[in-house]
Protein backbone atom coordinates (compact mmCIF):
# COMPACT_ATOMS: atom_id res chain seq x y z
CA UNK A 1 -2.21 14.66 9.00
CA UNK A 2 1.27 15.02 10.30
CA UNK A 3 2.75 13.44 6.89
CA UNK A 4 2.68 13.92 3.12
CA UNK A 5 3.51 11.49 0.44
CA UNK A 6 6.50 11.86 -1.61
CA UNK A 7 6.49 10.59 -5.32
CA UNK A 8 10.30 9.63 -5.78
CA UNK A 9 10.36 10.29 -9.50
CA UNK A 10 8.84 13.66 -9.17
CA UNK A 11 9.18 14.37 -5.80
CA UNK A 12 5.64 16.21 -5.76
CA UNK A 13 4.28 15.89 -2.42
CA UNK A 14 0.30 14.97 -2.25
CA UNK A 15 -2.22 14.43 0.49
CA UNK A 16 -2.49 10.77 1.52
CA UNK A 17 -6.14 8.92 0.54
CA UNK A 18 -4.52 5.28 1.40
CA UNK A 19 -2.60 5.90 -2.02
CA UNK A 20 -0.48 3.72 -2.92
CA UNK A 21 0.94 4.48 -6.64
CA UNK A 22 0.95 8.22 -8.28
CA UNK A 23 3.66 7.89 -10.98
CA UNK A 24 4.36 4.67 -12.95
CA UNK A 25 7.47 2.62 -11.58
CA UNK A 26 8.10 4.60 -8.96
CA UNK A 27 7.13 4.34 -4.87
CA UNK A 28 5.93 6.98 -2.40
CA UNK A 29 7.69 7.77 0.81
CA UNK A 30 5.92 9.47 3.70
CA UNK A 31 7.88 12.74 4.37
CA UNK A 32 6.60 13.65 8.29
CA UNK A 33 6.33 17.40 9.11
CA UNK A 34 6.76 17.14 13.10
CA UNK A 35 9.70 16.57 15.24
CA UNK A 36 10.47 13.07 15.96
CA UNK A 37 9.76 12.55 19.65
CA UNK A 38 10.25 8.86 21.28
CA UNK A 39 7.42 7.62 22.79
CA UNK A 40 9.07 6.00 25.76
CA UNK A 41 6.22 4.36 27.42
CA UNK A 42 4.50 2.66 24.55
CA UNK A 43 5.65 -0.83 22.81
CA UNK A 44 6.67 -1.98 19.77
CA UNK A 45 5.86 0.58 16.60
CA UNK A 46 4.37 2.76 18.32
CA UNK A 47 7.35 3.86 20.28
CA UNK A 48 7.81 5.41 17.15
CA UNK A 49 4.77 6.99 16.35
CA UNK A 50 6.30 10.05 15.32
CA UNK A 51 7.21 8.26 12.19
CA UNK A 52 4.12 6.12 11.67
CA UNK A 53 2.01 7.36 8.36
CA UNK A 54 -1.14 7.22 10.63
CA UNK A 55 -3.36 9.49 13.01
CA UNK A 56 -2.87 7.84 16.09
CA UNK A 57 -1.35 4.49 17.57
CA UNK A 58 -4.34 1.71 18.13
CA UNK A 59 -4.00 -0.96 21.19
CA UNK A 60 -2.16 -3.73 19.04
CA UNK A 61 1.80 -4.58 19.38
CA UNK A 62 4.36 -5.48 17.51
CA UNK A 63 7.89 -4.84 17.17
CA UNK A 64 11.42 -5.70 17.37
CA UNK A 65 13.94 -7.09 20.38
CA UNK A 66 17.05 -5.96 19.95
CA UNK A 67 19.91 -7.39 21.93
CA UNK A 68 23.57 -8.10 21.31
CA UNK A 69 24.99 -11.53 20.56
CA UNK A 70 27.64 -12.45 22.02
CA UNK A 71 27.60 -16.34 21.87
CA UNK A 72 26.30 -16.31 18.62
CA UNK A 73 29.00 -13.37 17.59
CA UNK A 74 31.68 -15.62 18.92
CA UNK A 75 30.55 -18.68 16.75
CA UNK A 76 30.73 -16.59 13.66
CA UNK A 77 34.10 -15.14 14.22
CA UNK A 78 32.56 -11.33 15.15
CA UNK A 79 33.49 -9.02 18.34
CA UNK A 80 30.13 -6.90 17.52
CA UNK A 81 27.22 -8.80 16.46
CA UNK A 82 23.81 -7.74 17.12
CA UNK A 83 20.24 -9.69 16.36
CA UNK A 84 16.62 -7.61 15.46
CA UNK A 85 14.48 -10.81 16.16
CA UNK A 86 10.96 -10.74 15.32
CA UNK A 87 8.47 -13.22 16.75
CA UNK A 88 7.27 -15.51 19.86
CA UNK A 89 9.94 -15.60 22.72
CA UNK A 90 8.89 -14.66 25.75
CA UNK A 91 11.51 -14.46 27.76
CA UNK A 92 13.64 -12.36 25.45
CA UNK A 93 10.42 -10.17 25.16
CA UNK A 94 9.32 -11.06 21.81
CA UNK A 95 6.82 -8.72 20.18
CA UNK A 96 5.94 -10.53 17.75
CA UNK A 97 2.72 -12.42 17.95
CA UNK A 98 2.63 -14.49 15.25
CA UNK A 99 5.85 -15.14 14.52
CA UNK A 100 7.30 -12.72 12.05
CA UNK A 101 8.50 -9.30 11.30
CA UNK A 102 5.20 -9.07 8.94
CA UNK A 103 3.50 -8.36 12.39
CA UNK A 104 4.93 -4.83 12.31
CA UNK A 105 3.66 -3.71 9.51
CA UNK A 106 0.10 -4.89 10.09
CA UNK A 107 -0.11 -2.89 13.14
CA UNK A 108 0.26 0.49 11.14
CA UNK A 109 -1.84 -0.67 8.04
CA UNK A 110 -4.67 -1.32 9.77
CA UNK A 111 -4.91 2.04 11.64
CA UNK A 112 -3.87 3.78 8.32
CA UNK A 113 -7.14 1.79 6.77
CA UNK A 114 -9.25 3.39 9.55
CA UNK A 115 -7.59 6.75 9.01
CA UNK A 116 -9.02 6.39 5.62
CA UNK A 117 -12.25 5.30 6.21
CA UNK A 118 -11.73 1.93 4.05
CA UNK A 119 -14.53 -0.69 4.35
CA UNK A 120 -11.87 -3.98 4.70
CA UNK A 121 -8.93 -5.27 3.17
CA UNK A 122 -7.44 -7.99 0.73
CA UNK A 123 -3.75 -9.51 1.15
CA UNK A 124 -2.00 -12.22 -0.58
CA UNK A 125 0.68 -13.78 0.70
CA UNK A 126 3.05 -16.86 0.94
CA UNK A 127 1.71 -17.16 4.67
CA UNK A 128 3.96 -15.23 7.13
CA UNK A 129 2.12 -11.82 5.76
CA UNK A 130 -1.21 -13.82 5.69
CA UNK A 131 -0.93 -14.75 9.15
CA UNK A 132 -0.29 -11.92 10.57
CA UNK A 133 -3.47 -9.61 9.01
CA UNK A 134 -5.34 -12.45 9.92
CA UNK A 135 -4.35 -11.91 13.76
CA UNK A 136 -4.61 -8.46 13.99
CA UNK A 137 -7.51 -7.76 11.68
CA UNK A 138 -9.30 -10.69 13.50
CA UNK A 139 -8.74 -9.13 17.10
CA UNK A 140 -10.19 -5.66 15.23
CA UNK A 141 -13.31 -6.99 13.50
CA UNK A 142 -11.64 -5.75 10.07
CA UNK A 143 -12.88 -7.63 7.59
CA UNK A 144 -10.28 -9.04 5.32
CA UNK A 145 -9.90 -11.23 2.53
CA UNK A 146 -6.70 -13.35 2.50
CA UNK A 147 -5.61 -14.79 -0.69
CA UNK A 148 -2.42 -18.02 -0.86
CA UNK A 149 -1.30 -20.16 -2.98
CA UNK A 150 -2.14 -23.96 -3.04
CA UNK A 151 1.24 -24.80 -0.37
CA UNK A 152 0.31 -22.18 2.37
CA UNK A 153 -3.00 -22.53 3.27
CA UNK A 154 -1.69 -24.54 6.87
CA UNK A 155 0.89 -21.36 7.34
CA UNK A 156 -3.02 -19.24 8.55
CA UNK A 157 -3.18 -20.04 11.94
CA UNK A 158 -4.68 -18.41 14.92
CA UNK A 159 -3.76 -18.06 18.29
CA UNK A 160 -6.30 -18.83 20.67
CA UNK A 161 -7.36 -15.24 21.78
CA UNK A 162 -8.05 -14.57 17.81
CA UNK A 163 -11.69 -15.72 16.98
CA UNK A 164 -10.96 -15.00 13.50
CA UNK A 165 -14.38 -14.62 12.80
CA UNK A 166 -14.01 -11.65 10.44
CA UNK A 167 -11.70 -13.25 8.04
CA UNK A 168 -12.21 -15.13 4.96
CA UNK A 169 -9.30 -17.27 3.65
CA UNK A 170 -9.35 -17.91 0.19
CA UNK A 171 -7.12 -20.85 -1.13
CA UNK A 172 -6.17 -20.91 -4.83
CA UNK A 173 -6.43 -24.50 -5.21
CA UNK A 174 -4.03 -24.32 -8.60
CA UNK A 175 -1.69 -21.52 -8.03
CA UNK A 176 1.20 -20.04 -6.33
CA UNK A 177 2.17 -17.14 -4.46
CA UNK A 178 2.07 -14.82 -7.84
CA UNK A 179 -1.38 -16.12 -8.62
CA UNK A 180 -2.81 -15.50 -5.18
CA UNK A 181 -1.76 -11.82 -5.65
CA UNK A 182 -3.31 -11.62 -9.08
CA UNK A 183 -6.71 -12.84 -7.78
CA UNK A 184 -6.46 -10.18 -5.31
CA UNK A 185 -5.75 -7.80 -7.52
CA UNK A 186 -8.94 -8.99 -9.47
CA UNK A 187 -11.30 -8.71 -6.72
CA UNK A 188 -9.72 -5.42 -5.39
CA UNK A 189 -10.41 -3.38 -8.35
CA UNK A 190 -14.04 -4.63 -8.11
CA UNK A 191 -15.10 -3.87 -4.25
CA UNK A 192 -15.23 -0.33 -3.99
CA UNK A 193 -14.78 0.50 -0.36
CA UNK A 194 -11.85 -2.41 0.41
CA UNK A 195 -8.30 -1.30 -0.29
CA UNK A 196 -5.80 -4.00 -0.87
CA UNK A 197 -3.11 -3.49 2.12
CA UNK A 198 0.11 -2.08 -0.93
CA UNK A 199 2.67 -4.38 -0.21
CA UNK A 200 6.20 -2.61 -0.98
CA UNK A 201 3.63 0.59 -1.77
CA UNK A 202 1.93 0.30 1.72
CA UNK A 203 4.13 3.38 3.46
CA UNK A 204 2.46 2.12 6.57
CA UNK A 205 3.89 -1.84 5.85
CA UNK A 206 7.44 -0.14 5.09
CA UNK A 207 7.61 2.34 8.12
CA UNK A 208 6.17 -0.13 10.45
CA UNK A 209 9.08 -3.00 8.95
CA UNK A 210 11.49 0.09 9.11
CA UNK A 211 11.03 0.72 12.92
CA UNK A 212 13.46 -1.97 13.75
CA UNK A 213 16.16 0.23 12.54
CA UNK A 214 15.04 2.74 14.93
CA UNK A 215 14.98 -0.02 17.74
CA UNK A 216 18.37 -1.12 16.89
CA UNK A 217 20.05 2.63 17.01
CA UNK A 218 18.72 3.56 19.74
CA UNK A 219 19.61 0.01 21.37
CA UNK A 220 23.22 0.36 20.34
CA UNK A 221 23.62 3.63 20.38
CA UNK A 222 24.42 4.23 16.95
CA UNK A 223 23.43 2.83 13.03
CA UNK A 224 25.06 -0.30 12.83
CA UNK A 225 27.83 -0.43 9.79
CA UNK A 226 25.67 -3.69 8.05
CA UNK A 227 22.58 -4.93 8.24
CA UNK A 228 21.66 -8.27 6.67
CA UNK A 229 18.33 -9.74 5.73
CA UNK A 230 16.86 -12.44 3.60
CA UNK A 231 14.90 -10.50 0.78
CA UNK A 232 11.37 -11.69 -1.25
CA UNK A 233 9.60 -8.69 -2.60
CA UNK A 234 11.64 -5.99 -0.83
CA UNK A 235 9.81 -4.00 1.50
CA UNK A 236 11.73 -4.90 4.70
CA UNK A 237 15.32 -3.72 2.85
CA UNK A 238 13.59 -0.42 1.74
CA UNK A 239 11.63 0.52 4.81
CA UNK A 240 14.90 0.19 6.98
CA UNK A 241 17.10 2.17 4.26
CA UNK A 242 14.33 4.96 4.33
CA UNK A 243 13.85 4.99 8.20
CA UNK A 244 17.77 5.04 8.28
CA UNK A 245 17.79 8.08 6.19
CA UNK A 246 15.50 9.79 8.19
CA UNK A 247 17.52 9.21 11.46
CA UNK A 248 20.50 10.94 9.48
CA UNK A 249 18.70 13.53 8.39
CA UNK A 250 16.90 14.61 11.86
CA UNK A 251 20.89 14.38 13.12
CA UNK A 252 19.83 11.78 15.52
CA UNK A 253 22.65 9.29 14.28
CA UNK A 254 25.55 9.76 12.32
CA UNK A 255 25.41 8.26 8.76
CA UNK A 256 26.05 6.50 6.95
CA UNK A 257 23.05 4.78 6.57
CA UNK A 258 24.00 0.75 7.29
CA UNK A 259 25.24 -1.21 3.98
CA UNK A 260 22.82 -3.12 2.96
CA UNK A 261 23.58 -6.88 3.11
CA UNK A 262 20.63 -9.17 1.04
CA UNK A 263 20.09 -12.77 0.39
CA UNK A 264 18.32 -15.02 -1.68
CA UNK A 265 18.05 -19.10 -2.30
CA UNK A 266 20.15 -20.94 -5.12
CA UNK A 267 17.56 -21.73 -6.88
CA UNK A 268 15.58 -18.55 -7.52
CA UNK A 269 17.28 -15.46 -6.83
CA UNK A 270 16.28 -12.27 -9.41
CA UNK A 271 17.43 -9.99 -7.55
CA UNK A 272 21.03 -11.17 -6.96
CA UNK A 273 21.07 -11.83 -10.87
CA UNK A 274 20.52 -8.22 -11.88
CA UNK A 275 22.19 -6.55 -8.84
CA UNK A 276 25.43 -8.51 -9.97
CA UNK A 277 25.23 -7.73 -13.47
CA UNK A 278 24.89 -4.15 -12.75
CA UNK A 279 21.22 -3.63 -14.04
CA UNK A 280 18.64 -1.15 -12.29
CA UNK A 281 15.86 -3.35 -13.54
CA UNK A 282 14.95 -7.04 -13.94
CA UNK A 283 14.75 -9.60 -17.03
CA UNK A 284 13.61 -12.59 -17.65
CA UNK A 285 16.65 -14.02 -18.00
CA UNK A 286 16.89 -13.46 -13.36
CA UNK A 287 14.39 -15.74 -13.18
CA UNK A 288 14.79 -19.73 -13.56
CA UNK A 289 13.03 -20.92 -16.50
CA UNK A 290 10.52 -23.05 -14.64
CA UNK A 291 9.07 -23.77 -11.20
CA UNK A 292 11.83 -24.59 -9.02
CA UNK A 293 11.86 -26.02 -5.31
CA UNK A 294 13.54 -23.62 -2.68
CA UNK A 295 14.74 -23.67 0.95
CA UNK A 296 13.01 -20.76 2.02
CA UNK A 297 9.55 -20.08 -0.31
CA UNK A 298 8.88 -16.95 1.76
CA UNK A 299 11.96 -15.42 -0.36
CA UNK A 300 10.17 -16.67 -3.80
CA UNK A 301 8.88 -13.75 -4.92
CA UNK A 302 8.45 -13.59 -8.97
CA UNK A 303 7.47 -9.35 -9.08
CA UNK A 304 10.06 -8.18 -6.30
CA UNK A 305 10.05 -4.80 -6.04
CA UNK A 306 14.10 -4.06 -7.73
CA UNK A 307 13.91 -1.54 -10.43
CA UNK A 308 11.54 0.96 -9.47
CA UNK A 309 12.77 4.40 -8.55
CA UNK A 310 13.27 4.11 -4.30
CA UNK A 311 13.25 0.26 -4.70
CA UNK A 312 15.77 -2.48 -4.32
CA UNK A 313 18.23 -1.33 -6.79
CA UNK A 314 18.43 2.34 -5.46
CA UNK A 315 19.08 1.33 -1.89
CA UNK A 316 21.44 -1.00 -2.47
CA UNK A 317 22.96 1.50 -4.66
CA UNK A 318 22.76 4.38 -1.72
CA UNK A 319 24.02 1.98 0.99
CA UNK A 320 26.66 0.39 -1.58
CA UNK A 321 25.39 -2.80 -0.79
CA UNK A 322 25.68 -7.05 -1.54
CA UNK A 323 23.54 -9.75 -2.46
CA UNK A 324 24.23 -13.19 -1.83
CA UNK A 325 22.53 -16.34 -2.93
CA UNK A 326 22.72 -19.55 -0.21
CA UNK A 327 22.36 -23.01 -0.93
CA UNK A 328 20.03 -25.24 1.04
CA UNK A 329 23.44 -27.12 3.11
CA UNK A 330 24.06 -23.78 4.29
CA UNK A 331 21.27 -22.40 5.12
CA UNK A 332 20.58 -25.32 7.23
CA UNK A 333 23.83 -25.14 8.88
CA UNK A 334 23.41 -21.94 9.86
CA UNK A 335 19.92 -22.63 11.31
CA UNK A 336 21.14 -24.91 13.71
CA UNK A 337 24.17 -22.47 14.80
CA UNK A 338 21.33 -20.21 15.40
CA UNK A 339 19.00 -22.20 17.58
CA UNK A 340 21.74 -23.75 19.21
CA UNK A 341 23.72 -20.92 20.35
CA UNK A 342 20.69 -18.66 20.88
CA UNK A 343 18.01 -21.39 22.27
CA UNK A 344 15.00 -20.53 20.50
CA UNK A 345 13.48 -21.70 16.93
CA UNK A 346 13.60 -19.80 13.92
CA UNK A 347 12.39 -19.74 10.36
CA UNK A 348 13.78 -19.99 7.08
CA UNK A 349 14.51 -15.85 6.21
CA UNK A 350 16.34 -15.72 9.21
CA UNK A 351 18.39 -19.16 8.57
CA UNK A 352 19.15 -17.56 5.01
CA UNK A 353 20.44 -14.42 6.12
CA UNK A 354 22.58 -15.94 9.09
CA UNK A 355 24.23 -17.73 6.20
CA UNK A 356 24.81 -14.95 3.97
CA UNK A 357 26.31 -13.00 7.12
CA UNK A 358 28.77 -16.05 7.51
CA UNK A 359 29.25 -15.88 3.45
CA UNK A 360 29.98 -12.16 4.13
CA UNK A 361 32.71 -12.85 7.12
CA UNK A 362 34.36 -15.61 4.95
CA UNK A 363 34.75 -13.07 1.87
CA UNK A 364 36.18 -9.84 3.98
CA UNK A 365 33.01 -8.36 2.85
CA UNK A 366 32.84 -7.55 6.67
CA UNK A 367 35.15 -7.00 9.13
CA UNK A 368 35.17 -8.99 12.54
CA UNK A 369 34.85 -5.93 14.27
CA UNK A 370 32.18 -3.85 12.33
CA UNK A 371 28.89 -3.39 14.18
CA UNK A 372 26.63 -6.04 12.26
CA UNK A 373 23.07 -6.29 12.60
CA UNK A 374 21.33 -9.55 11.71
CA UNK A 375 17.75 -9.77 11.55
CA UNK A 376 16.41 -12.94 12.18
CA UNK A 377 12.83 -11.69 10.74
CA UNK A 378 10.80 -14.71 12.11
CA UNK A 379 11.07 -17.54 14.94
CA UNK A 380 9.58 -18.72 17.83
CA UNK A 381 6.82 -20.30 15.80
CA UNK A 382 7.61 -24.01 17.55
CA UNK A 383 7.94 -22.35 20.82
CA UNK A 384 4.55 -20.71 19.79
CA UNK A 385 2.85 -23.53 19.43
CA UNK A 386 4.06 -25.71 22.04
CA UNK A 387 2.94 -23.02 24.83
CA UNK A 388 -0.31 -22.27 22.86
CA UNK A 389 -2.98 -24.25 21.53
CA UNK A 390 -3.39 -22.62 17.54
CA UNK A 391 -5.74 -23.59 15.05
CA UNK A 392 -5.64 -23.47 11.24
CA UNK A 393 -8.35 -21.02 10.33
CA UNK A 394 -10.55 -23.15 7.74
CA UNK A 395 -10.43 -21.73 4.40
CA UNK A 396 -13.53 -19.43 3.34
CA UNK A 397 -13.91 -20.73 -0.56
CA UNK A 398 -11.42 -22.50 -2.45
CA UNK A 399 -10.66 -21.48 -6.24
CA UNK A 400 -8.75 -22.22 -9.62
CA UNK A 401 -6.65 -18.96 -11.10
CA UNK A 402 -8.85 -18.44 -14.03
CA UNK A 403 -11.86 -18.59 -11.98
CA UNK A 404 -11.07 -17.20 -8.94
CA UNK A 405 -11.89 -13.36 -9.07
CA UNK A 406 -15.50 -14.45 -10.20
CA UNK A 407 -16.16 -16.99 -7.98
CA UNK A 408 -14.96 -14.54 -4.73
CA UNK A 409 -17.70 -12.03 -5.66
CA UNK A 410 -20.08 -14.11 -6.35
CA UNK A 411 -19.64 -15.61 -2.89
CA UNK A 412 -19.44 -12.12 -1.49
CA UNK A 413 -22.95 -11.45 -3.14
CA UNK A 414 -24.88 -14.25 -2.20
CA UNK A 415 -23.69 -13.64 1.78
């Protein structure tokens, strides 16, 4: 292999078996041994295969559109905006299939799961994440098992060229996000041969996420000064802050790496609790005492990935970063300066962190004539599905949280 993994707290360097934890509370980061080379006729990722913890790229696409934006700059007061947009728009050339940024790192996981030899896969997910496994593992004939909470079930759809046929959707009739991802974590540790895909400790999911820093450099022609970015669990923040690093330290771009800029809702926002009280780790205290309704429930996230050594904390710490927290009114608002000025749908991350960014201008946390990057990590979906005819993909089984691991493999048995 042209990589190693790196254990930040010990920085010992191992051989890669799909691993995805060596030392408690800390993450590994692949550390690639070859020259980085751009591969200028491929798409998407793979145009960055150099930095892709895998063997070789496979024949599915994903991956970033950067452009500047100068309509949209202009409506927020900024002489050097630019958008990384993720998803369906097919006259920008959107590389996204289904609709979000969670397409990108897909792409890489599943060719890192054939690198390794690993039977199929489990993922849970609040839906964009769900979706997009379900697209590209259905076009592979990977088997996966997708695991969602109660609300997202409808957010699985497939595109008409997906047949779908080797996924099973499994809905926890009872739960939420957190739940879905302890079920998985149930059945994972008793299926020898499936891996579950890692989340923030998937180096493929954070690489493949981190690529649109790498797209946006070479775009502009240097790292932007900020980049902003609704945050849930993390790995999209952390990916770009590594693959940053590694542009500076090839001396392909000057540093510094690009402040980080993240953004949660109102109502539930952990990470911009401890961040502003100066903590390196959570408490319970971040999180609101009971189950609270959100704007955008992709950024719920009740385990994000903050204190761990290489997580949140640390690269907002290295970039000297800002979190923000944005109330429903704004959000909104900002959503429809989006759409309006840039003529295409988008989704709730995106509408979040276009707020923050105008939070950011308002403050003089930003200057009007930085270079800003925004990424608007999903849209397109209503486009999507007005040019294409998708279909909900009909859940496999259907379980409580107390039940659920049990009733999985028994279903799995008796196929």
């Amino acid at each position: 292999m042209k990589y190693q993994l790196k254990c930040l707290k010990t920085g010992d360097l191992l051989n890669d078996n799909y691993t995805l934890h060596y030392t408690d509370n800390a993450l590994l980061r692949a550390v690639y041994s070859e020259p980085f080379a751009l591969q200028e006729n491929a798409k998407g990722v793979w145009k960055y295969l150099s930095w892709m913890p895998v063997s070789q790229a496979n024949d599915y696409v994903a991956g970033t559109v950067t452009y500047r934006a100068e309509a949209l700059g202009k409506a927020m007061g900024l002489s050097n905006l630019w958008v990384t947009y993720h998803g369906y728009w097919p006259e920008k050339g959107g590389l996204c299939p289904t609709g979000s940024f969670k397409d990108m790192e897909a792409v890489p996981t599943i060719q890192r799961m054939h690198d390794h030899g690993c039977q199929g896969l489990i993922c849970a997910s609040a839906g964009n994440t769900a979706r997009a496994f379900t697209h590209f593992c259905g076009l592979d004939g990977t088997p996966l098992i997708v695991v969602v909470g109660k609300d997202h079930g409808h957010r699985i759809w497939a595109r008409p060229e997906n047949n779908a046929e080797s996924v099973r959707v499994v809905v926890v009739e009872d739960g939420d996000y957190y739940d879905a991802k302890t079920v998985a974590k149930g059945i994972a540790a008793q299926l020898p041969g499936w891996q579950m895909e890692g989340s923030v400790h998937n180096v493929a999911r954070r690489d493949g996420i981190g690529s649109l820093i790498l797209d946006a450099a070479f775009t502009i022609g240097k790292l932007p000064d900020h980049y902003f970015q609704g945050i849930g669990g993390g790995p999209g923040p952390i990916g770009i802050h590594e693959m940053a690093e590694r542009l500076i330290e090839a001396g392909l771009f000057e540093g510094p790496a690009p402040r980080q800029h993240v953004s949660q809702n109102v109502e539930h926002h952990p990470i911009h609790n401890a961040w502003q009280a100066g903590r390196d780790h959570l408490v319970p205290d971040d999180f609101p005492p009971e189950e609270v309704e959100v704007y955008s429930d992709y950024l719920l996230n009740k385990g994000p990935a903050y204190g761990q050594v290489g997580a949140v904390h640390d690269i907002l710490k290295g970039s000297n970063g800002q979190t923000y927290i944005v109330a429903r009114e704004n959000a909104v608002s900002a959503r429809e300066m989006v759409e309006s000025t840039e003529g295409i749908d988008i989704m709730t991350p995106g509408a979040v962190a276009a707020a923050s960014l105008l939070q950011a201008v308002e403050s003089g946390e930003v200057d009007k004539d930085d270079c800003i990057l925004l990424n608007i990590s999903g849209g397109g979906v209503e486009r999507l599905k007005a040019d294409l005819e998708t279909r909900v993909v009909e859940p496999w089984l259907r379980v409580s949280k107390t039940t659920g691991v049990t009733a999985i493999l028994e279903k799995l048995a008796s196929e």
